[in-house]
PDB file of N, CA and C in Angstrom:
ATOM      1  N   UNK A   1       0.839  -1.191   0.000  1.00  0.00           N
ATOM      2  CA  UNK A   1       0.000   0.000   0.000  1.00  0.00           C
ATOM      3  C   UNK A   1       0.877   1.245   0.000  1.00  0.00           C
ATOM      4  N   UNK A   2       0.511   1.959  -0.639  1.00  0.00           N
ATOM      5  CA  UNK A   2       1.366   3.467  -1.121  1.00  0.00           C
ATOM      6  C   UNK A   2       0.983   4.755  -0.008  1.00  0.00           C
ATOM      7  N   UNK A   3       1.386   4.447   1.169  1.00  0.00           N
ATOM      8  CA  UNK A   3       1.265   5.914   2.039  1.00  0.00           C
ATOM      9  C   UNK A   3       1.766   7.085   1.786  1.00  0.00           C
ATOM     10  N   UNK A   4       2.649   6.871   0.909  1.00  0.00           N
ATOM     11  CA  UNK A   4       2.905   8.537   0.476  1.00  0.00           C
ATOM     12  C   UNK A   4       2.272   9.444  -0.280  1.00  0.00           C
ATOM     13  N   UNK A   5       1.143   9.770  -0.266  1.00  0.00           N
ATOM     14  CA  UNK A   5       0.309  10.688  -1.274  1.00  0.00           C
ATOM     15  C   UNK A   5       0.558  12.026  -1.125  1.00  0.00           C
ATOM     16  N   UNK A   6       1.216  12.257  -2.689  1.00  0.00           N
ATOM     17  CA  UNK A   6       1.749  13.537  -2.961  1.00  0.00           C
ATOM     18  C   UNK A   6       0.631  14.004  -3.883  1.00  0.00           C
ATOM     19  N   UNK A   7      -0.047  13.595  -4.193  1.00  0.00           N
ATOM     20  CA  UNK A   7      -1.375  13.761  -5.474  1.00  0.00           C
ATOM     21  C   UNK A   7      -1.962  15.174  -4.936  1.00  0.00           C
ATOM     22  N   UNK A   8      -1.872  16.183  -5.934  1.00  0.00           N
ATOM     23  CA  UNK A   8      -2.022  17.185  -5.987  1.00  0.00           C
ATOM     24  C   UNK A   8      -3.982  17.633  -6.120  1.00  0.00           C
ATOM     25  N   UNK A   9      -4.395  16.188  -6.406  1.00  0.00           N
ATOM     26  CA  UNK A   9      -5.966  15.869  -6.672  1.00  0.00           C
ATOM     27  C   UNK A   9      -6.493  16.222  -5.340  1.00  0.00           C
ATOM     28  N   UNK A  10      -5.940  15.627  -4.284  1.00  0.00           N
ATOM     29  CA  UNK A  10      -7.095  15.860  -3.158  1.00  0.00           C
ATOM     30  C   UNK A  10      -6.478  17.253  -2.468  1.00  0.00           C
ATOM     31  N   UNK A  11      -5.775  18.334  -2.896  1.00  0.00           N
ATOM     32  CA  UNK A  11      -5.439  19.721  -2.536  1.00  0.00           C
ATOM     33  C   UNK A  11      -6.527  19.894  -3.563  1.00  0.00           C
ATOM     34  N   UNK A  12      -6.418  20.071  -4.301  1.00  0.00           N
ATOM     35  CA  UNK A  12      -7.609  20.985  -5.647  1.00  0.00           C
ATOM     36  C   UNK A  12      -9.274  20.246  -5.052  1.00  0.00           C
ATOM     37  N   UNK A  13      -9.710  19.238  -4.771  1.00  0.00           N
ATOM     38  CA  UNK A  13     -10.728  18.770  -4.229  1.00  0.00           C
ATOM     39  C   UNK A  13     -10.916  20.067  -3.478  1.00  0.00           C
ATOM     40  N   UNK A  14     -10.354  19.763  -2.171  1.00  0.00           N
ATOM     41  CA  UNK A  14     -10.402  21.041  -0.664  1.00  0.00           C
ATOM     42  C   UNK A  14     -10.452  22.122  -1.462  1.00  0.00           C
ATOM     43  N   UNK A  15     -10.208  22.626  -2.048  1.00  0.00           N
ATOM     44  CA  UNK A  15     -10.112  23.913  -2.652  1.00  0.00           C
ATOM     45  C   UNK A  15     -11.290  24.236  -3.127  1.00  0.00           C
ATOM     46  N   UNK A  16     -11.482  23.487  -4.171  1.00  0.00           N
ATOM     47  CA  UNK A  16     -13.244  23.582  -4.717  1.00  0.00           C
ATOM     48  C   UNK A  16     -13.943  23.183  -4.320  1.00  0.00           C
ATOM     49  N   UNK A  17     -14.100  22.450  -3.024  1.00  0.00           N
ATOM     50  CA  UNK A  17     -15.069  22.440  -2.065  1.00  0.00           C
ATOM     51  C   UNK A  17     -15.395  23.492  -1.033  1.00  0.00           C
ATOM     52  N   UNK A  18     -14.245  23.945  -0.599  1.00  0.00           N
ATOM     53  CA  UNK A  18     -14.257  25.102  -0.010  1.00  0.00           C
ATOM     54  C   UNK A  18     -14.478  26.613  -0.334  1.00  0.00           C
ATOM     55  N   UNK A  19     -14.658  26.548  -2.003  1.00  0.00           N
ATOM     56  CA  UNK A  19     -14.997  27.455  -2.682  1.00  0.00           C
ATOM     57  C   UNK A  19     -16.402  27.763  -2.834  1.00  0.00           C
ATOM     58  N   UNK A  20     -17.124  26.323  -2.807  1.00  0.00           N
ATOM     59  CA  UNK A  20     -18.257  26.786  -2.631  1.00  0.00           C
ATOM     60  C   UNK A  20     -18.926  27.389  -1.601  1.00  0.00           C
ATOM     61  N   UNK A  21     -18.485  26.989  -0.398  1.00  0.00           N
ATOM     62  CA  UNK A  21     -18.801  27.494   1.028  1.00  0.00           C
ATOM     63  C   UNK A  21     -18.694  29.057   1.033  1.00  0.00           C
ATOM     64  N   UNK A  22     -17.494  29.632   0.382  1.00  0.00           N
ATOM     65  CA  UNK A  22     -16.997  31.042   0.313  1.00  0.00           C
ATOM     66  C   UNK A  22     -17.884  31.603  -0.348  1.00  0.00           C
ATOM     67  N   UNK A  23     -18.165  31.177  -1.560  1.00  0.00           N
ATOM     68  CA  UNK A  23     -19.147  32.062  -2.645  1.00  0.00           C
ATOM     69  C   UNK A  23     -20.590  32.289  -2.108  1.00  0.00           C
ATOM     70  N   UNK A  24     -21.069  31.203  -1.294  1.00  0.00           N
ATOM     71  CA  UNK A  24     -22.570  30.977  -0.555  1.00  0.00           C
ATOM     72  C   UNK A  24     -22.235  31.740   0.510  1.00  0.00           C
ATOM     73  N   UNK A  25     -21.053  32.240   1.184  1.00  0.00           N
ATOM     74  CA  UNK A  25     -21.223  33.347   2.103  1.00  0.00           C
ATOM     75  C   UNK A  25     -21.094  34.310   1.418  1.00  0.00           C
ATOM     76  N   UNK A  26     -20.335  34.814   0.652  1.00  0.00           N
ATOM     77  CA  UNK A  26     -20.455  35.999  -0.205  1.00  0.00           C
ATOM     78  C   UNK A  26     -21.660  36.784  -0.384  1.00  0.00           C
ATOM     79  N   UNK A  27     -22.635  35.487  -1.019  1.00  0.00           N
ATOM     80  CA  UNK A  27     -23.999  35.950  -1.715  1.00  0.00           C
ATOM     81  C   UNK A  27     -24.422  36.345  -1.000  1.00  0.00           C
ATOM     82  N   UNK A  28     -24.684  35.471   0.720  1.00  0.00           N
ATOM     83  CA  UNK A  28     -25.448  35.948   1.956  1.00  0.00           C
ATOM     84  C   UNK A  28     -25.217  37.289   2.187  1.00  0.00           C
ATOM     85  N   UNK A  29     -24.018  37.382   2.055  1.00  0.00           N
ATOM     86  CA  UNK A  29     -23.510  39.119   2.720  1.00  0.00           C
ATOM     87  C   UNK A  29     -23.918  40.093   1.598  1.00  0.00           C
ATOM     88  N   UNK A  30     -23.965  39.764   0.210  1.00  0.00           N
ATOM     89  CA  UNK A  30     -24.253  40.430  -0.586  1.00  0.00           C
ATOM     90  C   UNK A  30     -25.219  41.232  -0.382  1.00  0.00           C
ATOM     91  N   UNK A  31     -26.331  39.882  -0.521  1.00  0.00           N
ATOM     92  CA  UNK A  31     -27.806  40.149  -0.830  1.00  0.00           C
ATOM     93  C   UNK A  31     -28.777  40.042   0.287  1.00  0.00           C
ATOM     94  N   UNK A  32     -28.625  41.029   1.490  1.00  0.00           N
ATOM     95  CA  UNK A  32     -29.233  40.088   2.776  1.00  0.00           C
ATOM     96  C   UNK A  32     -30.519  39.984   3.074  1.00  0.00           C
ATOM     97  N   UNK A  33     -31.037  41.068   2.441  1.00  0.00           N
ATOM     98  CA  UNK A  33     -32.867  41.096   1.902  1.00  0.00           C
ATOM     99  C   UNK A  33     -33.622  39.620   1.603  1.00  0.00           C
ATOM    100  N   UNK A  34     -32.419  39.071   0.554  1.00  0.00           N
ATOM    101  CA  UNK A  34     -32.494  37.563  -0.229  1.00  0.00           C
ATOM    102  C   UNK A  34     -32.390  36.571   1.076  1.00  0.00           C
ATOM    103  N   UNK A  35     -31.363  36.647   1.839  1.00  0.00           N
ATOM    104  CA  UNK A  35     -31.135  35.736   2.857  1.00  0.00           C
ATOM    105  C   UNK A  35     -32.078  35.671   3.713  1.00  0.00           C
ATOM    106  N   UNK A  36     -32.697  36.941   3.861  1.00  0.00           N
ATOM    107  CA  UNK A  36     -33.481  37.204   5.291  1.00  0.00           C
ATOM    108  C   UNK A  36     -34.809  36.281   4.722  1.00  0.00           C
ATOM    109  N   UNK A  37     -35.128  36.559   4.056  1.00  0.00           N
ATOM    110  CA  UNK A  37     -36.842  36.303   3.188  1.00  0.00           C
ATOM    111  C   UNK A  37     -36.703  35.140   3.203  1.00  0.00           C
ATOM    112  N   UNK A  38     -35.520  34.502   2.524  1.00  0.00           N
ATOM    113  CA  UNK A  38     -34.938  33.038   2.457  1.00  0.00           C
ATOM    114  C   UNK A  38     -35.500  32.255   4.169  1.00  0.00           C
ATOM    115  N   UNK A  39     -34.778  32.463   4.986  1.00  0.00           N
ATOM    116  CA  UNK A  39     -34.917  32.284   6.114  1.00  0.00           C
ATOM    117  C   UNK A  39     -36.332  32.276   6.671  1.00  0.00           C
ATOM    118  N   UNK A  40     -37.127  33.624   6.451  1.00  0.00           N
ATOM    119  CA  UNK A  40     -38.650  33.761   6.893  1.00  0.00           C
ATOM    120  C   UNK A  40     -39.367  32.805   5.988  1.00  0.00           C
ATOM    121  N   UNK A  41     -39.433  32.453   4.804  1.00  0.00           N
ATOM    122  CA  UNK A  41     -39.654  31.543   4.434  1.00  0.00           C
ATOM    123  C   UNK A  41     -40.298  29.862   4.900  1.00  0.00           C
ATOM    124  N   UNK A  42     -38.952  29.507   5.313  1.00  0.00           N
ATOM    125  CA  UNK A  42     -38.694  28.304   5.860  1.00  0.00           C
ATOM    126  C   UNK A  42     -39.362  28.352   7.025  1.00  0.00           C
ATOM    127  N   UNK A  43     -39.310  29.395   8.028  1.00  0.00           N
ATOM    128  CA  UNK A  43     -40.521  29.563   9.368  1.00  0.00           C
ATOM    129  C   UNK A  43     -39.488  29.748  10.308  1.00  0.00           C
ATOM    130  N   UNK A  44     -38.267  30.076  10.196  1.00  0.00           N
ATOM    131  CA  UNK A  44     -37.390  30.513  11.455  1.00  0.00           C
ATOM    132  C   UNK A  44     -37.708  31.594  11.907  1.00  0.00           C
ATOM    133  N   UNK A  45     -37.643  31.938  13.356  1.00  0.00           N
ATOM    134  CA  UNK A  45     -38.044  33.590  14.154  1.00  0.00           C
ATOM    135  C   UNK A  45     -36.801  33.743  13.953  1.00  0.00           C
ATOM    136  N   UNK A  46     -36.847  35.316  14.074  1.00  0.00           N
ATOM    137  CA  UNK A  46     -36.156  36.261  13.976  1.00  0.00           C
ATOM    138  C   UNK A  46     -34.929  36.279  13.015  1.00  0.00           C
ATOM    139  N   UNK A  47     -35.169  36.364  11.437  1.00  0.00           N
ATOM    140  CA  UNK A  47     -34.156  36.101  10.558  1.00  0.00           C
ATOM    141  C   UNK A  47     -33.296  37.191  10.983  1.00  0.00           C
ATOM    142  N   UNK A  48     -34.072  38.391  10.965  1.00  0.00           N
ATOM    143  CA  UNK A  48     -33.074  39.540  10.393  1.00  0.00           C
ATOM    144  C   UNK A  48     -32.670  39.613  11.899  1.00  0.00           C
ATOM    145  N   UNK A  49     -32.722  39.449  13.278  1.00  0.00           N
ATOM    146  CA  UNK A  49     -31.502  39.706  14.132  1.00  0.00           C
ATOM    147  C   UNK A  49     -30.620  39.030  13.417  1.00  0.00           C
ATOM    148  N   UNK A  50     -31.251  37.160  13.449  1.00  0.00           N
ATOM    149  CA  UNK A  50     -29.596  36.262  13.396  1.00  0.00           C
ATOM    150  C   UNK A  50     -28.566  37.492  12.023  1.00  0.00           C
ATOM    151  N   UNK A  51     -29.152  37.716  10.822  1.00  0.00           N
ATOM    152  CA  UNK A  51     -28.877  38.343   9.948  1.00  0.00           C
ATOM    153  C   UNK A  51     -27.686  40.035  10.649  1.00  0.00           C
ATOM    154  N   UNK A  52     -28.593  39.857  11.124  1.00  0.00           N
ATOM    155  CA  UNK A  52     -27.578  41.899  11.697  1.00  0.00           C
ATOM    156  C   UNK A  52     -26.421  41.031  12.825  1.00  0.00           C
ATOM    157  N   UNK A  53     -27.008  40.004  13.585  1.00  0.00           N
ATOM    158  CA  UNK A  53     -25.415  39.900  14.416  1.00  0.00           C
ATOM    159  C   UNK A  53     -24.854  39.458  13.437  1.00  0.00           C
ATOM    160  N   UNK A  54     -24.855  38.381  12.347  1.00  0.00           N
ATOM    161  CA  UNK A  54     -23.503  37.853  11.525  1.00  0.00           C
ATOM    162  C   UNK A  54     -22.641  38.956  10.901  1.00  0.00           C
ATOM    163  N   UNK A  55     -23.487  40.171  10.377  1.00  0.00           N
ATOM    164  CA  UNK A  55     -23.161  41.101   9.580  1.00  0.00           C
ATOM    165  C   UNK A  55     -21.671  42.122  10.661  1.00  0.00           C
ATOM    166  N   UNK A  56     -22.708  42.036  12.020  1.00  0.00           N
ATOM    167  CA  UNK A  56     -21.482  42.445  12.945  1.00  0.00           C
ATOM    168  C   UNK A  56     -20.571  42.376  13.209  1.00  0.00           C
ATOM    169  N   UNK A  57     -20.324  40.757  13.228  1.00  0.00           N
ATOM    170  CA  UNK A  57     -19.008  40.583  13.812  1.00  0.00           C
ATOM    171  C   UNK A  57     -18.443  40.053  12.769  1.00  0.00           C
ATOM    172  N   UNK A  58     -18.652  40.546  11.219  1.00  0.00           N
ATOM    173  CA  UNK A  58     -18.172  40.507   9.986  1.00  0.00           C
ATOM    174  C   UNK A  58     -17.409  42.027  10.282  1.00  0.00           C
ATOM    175  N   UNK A  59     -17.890  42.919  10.327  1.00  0.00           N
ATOM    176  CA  UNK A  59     -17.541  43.952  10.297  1.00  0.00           C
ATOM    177  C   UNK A  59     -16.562  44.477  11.358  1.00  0.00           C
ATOM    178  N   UNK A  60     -16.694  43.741  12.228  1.00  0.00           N
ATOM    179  CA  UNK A  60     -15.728  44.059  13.524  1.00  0.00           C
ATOM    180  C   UNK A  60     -14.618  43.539  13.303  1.00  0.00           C
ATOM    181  N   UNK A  61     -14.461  42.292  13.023  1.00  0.00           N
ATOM    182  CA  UNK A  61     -12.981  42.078  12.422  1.00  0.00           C
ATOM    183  C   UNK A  61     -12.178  42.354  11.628  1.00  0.00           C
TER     184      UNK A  61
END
C-alpha cells in the first residue's frame, strides 16, 4: 500500500469544495434582503436579528 500521497488531486478537491462554502457566504452578505426572506420563508423567528449579528461581527474584524 502506497502511504505517500503527494497527489495534488485531493489539494484541488479542498479547494473547490471550499470554494463553494466562500461564494454561498459571499452571496449571503451580498444580498441580505435575499437571505433574510430566504430564512422567513422556511418559518425561522427572527431572521433579520440572526442576519444583523452575523453582519457584525463581519464587520468588527
Amino acid at each position: 500500500m502506497n502511504t505517500n500521497n503527494t497527489s495534488a488531486v485531493p489539494v484541488i478537491g479542498r479547494i473547490l469544495l471550499a470554494a463553494i462554502f466562500v461564494m454561498s457566504g459571499i452571496g449571503k452578505l451580498m444580498a441580505p434582503a435575499a437571505a433574510i426572506g430566504y430564512i422567513q420563508a422556511m418559518g425561522l423567528p427572527l431572521a433579520g436579528a440572526g442576519q444583523a449579528g452575523r453582519v457584525g461581527r463581519v464587520s468588527e474584524a
